[in-house]
PDB file of N, CA and C in Angstrom:
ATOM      1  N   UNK A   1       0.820  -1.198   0.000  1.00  0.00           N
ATOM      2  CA  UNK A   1       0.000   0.000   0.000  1.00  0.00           C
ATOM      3  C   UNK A   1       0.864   1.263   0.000  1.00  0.00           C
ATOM      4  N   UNK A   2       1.950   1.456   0.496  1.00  0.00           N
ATOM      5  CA  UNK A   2       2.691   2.378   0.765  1.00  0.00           C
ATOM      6  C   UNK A   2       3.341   2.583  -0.702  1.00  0.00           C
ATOM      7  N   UNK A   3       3.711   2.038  -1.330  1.00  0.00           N
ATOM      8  CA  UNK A   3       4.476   1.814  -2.607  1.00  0.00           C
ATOM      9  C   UNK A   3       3.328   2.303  -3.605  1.00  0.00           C
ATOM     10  N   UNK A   4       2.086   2.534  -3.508  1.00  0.00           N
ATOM     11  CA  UNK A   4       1.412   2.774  -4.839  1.00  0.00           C
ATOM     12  C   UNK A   4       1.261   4.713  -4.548  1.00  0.00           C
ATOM     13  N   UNK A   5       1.292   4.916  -5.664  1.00  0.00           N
ATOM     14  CA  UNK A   5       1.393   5.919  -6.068  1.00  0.00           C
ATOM     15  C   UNK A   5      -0.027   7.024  -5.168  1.00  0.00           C
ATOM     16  N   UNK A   6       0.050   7.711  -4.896  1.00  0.00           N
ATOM     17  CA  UNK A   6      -1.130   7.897  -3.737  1.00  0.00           C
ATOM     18  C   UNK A   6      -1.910   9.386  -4.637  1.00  0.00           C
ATOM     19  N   UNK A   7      -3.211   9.426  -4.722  1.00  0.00           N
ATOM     20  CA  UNK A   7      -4.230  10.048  -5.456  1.00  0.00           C
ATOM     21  C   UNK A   7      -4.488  11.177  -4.355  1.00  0.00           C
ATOM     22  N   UNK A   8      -4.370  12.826  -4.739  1.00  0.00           N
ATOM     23  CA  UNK A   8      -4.627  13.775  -3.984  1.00  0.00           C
ATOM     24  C   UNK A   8      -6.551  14.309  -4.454  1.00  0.00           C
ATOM     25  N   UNK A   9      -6.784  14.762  -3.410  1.00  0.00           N
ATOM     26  CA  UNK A   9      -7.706  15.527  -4.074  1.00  0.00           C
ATOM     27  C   UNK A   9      -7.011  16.876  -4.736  1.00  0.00           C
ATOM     28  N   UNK A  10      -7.831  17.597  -5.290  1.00  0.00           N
ATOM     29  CA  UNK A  10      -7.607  18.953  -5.988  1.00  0.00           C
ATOM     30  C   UNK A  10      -8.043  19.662  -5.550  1.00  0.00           C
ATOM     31  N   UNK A  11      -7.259  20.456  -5.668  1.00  0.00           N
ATOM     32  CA  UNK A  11      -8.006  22.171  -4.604  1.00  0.00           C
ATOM     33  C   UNK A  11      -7.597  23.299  -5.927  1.00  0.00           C
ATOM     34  N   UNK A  12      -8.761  24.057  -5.447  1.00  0.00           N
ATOM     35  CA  UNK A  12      -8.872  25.217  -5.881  1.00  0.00           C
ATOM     36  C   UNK A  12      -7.568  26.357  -5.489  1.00  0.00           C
ATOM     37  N   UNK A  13      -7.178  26.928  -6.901  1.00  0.00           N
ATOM     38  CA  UNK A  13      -6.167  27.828  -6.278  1.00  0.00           C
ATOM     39  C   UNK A  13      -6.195  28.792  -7.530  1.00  0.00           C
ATOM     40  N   UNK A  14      -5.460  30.125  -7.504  1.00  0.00           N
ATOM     41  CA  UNK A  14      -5.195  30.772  -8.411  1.00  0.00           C
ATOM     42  C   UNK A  14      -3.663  30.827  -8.469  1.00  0.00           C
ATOM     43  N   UNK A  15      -2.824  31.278  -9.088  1.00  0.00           N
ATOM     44  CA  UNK A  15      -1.194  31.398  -9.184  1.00  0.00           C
ATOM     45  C   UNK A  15      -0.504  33.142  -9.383  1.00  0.00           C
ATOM     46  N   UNK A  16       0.333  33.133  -9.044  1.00  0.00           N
ATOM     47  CA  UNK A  16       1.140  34.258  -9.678  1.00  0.00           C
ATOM     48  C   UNK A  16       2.342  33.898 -10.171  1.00  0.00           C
ATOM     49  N   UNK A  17       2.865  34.292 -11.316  1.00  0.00           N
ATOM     50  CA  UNK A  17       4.530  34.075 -11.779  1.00  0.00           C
ATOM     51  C   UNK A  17       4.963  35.343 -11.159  1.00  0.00           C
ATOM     52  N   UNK A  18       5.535  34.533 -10.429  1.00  0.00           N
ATOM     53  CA  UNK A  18       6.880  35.850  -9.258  1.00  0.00           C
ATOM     54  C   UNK A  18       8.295  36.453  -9.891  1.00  0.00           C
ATOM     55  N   UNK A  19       8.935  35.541 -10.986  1.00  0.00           N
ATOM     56  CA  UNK A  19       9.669  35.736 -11.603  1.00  0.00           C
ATOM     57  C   UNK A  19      10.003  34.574 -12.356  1.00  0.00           C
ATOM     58  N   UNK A  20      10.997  34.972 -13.735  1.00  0.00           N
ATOM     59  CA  UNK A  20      11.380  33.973 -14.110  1.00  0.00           C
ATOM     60  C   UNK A  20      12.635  33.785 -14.267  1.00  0.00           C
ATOM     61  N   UNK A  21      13.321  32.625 -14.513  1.00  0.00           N
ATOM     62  CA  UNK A  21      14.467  32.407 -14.335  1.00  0.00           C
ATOM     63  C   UNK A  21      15.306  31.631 -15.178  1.00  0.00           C
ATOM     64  N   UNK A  22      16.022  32.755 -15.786  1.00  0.00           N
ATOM     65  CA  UNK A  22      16.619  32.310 -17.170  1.00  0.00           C
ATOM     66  C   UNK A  22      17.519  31.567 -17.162  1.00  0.00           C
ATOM     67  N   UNK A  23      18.054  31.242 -16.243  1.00  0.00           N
ATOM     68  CA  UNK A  23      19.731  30.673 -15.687  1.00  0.00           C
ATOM     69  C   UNK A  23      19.348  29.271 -15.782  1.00  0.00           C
ATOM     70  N   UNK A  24      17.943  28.376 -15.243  1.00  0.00           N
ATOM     71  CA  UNK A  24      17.230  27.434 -14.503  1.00  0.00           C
ATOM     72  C   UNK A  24      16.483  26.950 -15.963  1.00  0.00           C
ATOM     73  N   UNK A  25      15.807  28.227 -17.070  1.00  0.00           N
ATOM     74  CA  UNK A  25      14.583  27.591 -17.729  1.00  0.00           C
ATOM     75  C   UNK A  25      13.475  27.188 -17.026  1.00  0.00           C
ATOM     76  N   UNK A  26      13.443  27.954 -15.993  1.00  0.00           N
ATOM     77  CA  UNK A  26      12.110  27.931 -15.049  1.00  0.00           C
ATOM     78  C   UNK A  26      11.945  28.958 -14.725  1.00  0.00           C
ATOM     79  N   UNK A  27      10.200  28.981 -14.096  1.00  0.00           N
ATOM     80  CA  UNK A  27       9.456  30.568 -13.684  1.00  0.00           C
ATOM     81  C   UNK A  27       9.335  29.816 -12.019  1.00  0.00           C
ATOM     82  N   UNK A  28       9.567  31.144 -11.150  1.00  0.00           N
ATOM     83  CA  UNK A  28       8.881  31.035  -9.845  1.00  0.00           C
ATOM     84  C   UNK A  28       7.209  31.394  -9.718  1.00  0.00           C
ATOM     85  N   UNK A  29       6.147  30.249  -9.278  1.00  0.00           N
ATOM     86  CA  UNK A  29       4.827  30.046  -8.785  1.00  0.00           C
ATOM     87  C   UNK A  29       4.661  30.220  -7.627  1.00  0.00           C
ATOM     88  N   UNK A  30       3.684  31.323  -7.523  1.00  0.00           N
ATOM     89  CA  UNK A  30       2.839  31.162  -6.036  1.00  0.00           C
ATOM     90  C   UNK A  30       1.618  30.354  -6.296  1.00  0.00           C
ATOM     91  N   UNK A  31       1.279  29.550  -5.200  1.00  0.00           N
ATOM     92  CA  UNK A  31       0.033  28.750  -5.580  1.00  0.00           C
ATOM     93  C   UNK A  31      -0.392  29.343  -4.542  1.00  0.00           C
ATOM     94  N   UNK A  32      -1.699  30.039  -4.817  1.00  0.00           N
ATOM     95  CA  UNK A  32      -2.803  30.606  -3.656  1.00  0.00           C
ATOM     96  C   UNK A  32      -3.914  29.552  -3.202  1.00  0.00           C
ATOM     97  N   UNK A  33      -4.166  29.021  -2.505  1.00  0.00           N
ATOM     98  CA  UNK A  33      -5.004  28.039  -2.349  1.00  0.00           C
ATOM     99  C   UNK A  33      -5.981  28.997  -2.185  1.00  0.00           C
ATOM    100  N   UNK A  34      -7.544  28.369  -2.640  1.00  0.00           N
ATOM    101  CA  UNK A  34      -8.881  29.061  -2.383  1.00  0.00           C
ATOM    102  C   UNK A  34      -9.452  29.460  -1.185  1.00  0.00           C
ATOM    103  N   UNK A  35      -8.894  28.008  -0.212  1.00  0.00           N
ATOM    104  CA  UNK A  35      -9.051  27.866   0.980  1.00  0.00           C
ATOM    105  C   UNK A  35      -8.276  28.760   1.850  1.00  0.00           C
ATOM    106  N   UNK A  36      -8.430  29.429   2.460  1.00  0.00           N
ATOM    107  CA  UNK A  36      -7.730  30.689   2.902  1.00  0.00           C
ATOM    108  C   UNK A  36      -6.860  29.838   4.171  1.00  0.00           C
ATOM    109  N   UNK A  37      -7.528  29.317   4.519  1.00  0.00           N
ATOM    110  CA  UNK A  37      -7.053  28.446   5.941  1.00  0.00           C
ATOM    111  C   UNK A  37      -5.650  27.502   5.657  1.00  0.00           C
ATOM    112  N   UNK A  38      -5.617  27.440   4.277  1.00  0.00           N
ATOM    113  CA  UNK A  38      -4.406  26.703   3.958  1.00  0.00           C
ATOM    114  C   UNK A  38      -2.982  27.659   3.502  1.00  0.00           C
ATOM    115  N   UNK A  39      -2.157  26.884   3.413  1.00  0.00           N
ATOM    116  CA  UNK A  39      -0.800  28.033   3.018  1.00  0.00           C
ATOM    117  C   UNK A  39      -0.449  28.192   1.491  1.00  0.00           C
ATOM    118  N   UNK A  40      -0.438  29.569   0.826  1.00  0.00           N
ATOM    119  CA  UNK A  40       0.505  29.411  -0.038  1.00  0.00           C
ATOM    120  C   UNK A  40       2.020  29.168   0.007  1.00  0.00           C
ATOM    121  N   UNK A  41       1.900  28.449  -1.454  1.00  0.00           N
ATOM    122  CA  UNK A  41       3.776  28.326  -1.710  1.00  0.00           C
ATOM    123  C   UNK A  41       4.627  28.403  -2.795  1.00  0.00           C
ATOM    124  N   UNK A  42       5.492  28.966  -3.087  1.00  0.00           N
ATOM    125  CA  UNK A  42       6.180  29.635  -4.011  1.00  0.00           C
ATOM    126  C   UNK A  42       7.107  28.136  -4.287  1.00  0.00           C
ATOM    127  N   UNK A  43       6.727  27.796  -5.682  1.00  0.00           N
ATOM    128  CA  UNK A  43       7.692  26.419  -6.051  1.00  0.00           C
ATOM    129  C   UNK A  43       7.942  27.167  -7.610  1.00  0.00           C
ATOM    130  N   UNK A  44       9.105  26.541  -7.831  1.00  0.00           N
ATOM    131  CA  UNK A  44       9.841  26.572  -9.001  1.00  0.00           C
ATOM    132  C   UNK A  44       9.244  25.412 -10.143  1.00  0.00           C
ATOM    133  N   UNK A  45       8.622  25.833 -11.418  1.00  0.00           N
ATOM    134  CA  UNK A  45       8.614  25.457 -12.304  1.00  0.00           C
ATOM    135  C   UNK A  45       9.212  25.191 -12.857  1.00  0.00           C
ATOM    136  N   UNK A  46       9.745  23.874 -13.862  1.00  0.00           N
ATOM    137  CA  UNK A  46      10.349  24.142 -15.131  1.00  0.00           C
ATOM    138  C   UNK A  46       9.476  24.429 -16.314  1.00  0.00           C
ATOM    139  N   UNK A  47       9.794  25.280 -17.156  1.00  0.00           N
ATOM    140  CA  UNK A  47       9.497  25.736 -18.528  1.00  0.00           C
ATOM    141  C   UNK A  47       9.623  24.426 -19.573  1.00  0.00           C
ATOM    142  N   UNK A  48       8.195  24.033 -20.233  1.00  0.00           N
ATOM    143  CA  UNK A  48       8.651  22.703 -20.920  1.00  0.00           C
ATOM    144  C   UNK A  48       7.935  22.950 -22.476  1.00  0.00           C
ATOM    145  N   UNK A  49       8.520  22.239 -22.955  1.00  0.00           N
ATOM    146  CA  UNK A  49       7.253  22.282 -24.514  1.00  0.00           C
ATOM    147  C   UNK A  49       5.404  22.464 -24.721  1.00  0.00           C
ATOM    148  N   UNK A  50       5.614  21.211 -23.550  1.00  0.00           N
ATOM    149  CA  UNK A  50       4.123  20.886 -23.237  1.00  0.00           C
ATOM    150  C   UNK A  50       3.465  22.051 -22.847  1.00  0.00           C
ATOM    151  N   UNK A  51       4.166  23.369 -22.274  1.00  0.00           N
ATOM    152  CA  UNK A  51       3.358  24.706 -21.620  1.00  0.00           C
ATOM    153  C   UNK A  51       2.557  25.317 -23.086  1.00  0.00           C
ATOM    154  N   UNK A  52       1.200  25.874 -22.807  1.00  0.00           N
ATOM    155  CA  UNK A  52       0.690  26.536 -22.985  1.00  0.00           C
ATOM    156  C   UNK A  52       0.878  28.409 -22.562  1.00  0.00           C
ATOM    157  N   UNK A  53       1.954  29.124 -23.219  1.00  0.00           N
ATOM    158  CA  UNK A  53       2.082  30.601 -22.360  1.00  0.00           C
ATOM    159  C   UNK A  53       1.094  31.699 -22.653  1.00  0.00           C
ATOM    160  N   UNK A  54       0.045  31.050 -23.001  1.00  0.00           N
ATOM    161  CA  UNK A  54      -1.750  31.500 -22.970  1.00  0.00           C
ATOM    162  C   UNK A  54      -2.184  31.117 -22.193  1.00  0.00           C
ATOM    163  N   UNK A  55      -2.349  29.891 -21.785  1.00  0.00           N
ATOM    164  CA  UNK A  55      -2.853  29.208 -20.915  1.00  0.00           C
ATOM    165  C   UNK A  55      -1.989  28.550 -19.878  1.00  0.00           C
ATOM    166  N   UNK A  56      -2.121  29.081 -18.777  1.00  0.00           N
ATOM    167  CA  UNK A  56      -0.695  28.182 -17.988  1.00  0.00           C
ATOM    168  C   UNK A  56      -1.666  27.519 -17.263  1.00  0.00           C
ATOM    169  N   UNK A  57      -2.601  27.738 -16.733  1.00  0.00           N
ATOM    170  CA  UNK A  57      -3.532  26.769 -15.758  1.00  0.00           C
ATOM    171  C   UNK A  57      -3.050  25.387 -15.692  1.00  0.00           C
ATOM    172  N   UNK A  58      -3.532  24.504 -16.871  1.00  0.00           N
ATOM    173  CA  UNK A  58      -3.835  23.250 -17.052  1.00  0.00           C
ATOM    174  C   UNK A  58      -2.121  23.067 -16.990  1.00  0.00           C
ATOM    175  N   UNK A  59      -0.918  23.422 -17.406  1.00  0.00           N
ATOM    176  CA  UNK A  59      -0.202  22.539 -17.160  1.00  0.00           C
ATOM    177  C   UNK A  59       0.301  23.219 -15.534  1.00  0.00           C
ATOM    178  N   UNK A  60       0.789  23.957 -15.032  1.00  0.00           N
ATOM    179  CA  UNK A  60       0.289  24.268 -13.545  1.00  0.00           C
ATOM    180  C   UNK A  60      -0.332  23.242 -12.786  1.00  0.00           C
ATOM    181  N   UNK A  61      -1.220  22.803 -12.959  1.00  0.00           N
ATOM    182  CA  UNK A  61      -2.192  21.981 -12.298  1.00  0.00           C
ATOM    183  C   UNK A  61      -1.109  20.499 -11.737  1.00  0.00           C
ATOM    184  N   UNK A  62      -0.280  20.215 -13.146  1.00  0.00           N
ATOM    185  CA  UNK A  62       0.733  19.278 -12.496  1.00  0.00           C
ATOM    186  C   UNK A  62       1.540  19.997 -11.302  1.00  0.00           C
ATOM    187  N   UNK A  63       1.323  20.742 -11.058  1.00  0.00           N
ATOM    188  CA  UNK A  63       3.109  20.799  -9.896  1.00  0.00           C
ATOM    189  C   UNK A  63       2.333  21.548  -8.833  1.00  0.00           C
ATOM    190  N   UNK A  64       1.180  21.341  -8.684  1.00  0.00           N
ATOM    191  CA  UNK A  64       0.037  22.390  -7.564  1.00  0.00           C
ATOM    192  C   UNK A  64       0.541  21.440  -6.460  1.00  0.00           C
ATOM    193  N   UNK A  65       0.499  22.327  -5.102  1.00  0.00           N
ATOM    194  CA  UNK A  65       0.731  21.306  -4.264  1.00  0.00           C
ATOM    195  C   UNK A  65      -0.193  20.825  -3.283  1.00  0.00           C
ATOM    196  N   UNK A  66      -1.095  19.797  -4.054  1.00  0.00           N
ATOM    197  CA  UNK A  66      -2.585  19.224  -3.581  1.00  0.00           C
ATOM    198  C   UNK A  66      -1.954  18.435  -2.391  1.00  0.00           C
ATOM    199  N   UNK A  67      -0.811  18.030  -2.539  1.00  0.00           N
ATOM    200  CA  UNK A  67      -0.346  16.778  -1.459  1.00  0.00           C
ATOM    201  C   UNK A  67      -0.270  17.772  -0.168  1.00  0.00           C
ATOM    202  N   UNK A  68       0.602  18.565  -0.520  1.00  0.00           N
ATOM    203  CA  UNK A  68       0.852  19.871   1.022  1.00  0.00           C
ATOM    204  C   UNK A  68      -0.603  19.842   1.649  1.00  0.00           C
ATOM    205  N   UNK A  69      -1.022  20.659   0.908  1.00  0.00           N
ATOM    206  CA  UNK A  69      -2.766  21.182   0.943  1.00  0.00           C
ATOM    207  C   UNK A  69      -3.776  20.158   1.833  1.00  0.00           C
ATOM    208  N   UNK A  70      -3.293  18.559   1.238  1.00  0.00           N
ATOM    209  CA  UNK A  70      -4.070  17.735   1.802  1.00  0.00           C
ATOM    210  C   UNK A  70      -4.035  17.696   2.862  1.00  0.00           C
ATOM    211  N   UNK A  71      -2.325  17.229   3.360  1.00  0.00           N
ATOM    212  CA  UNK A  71      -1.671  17.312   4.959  1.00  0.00           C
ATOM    213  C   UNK A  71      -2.406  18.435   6.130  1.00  0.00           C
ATOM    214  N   UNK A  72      -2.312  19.802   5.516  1.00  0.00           N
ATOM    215  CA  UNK A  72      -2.639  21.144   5.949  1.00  0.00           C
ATOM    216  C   UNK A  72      -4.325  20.618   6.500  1.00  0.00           C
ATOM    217  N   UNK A  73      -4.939  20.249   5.893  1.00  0.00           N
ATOM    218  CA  UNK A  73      -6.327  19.857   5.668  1.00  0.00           C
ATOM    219  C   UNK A  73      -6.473  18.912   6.835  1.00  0.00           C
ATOM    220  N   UNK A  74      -6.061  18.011   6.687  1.00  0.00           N
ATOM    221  CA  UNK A  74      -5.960  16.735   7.779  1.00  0.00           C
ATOM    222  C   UNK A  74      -5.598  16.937   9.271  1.00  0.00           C
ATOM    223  N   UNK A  75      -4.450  17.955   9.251  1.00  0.00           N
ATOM    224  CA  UNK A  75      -3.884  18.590  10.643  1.00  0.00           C
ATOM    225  C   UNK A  75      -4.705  19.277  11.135  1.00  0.00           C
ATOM    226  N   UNK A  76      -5.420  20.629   9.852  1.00  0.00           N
ATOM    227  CA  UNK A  76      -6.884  21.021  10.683  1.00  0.00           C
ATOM    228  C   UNK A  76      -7.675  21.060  11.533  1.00  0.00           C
ATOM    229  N   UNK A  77      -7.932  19.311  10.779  1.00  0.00           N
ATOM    230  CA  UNK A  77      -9.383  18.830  11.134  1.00  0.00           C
ATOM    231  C   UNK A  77      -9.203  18.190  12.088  1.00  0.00           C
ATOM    232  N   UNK A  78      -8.130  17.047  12.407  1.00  0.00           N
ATOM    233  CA  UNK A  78      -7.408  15.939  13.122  1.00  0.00           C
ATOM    234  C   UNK A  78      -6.367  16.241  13.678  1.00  0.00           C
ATOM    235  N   UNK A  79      -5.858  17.270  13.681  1.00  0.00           N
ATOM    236  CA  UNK A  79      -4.821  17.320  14.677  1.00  0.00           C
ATOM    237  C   UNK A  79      -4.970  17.399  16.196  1.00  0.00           C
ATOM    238  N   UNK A  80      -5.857  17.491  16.884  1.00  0.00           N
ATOM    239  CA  UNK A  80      -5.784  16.938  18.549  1.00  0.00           C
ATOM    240  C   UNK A  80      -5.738  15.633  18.506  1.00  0.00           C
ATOM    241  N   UNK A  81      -6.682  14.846  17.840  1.00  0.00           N
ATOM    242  CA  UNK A  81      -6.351  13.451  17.429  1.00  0.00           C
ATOM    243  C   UNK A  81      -4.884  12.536  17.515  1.00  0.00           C
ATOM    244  N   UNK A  82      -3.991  13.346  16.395  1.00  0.00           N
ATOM    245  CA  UNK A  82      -3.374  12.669  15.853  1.00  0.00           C
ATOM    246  C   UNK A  82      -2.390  13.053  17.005  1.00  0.00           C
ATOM    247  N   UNK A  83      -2.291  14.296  17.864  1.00  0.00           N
ATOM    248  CA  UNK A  83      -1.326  14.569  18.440  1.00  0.00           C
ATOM    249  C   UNK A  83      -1.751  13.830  19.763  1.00  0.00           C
ATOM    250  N   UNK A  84      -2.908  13.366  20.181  1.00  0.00           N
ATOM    251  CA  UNK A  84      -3.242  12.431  21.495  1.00  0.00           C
ATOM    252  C   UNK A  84      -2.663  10.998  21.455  1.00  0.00           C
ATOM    253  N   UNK A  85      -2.270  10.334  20.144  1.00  0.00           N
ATOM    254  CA  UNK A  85      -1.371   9.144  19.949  1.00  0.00           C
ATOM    255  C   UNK A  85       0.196   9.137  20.244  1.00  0.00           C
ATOM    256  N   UNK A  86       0.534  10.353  20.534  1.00  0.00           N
ATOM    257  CA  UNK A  86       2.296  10.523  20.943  1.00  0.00           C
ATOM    258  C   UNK A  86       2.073   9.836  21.992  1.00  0.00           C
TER     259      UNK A  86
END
């Protein structure tokens, strides 16, 4: 179970390109989550063929960080829980 590849939900977010970075062939992303209660985070893109620079959404969507988001989500909700098992 640990070994299979693990399915996030998706969250709502909007982005900003903070800068880009010519040295790298990558742009710096803020991912704003919708959810206010959760954190944004500034991750480094790479710049690939596959980008759309009309549309950055859909390829964005790969490098969103639903996994963070999830954790953030879970600690929320469950964290007296999870911290009563220490």
């Amino acid at each position: 179970m640990l070994n299979e590849v693990p399915t996030y939900p998706k969250y709502e977010y909007t982005f900003a390109v903070l800068n880009l970075l010519f040295d790298r062939g990558a742009m710096n992303i803020k991912f704003i989550p919708a959810n206010t209660a959760l954190t944004a985070f500034d991750l480094v893109v790479l710049i690939r063929p596959e980008m759309d620079v009309n549309n950055l959404k859909p390829y964005l969507d790969n490098f969103a960080p639903n996994s963070k988001w999830f954790a953030q989500e879970v600690i929320l909700a469950h964290g007296a829980i999870l911290m009563s098992n220490i």
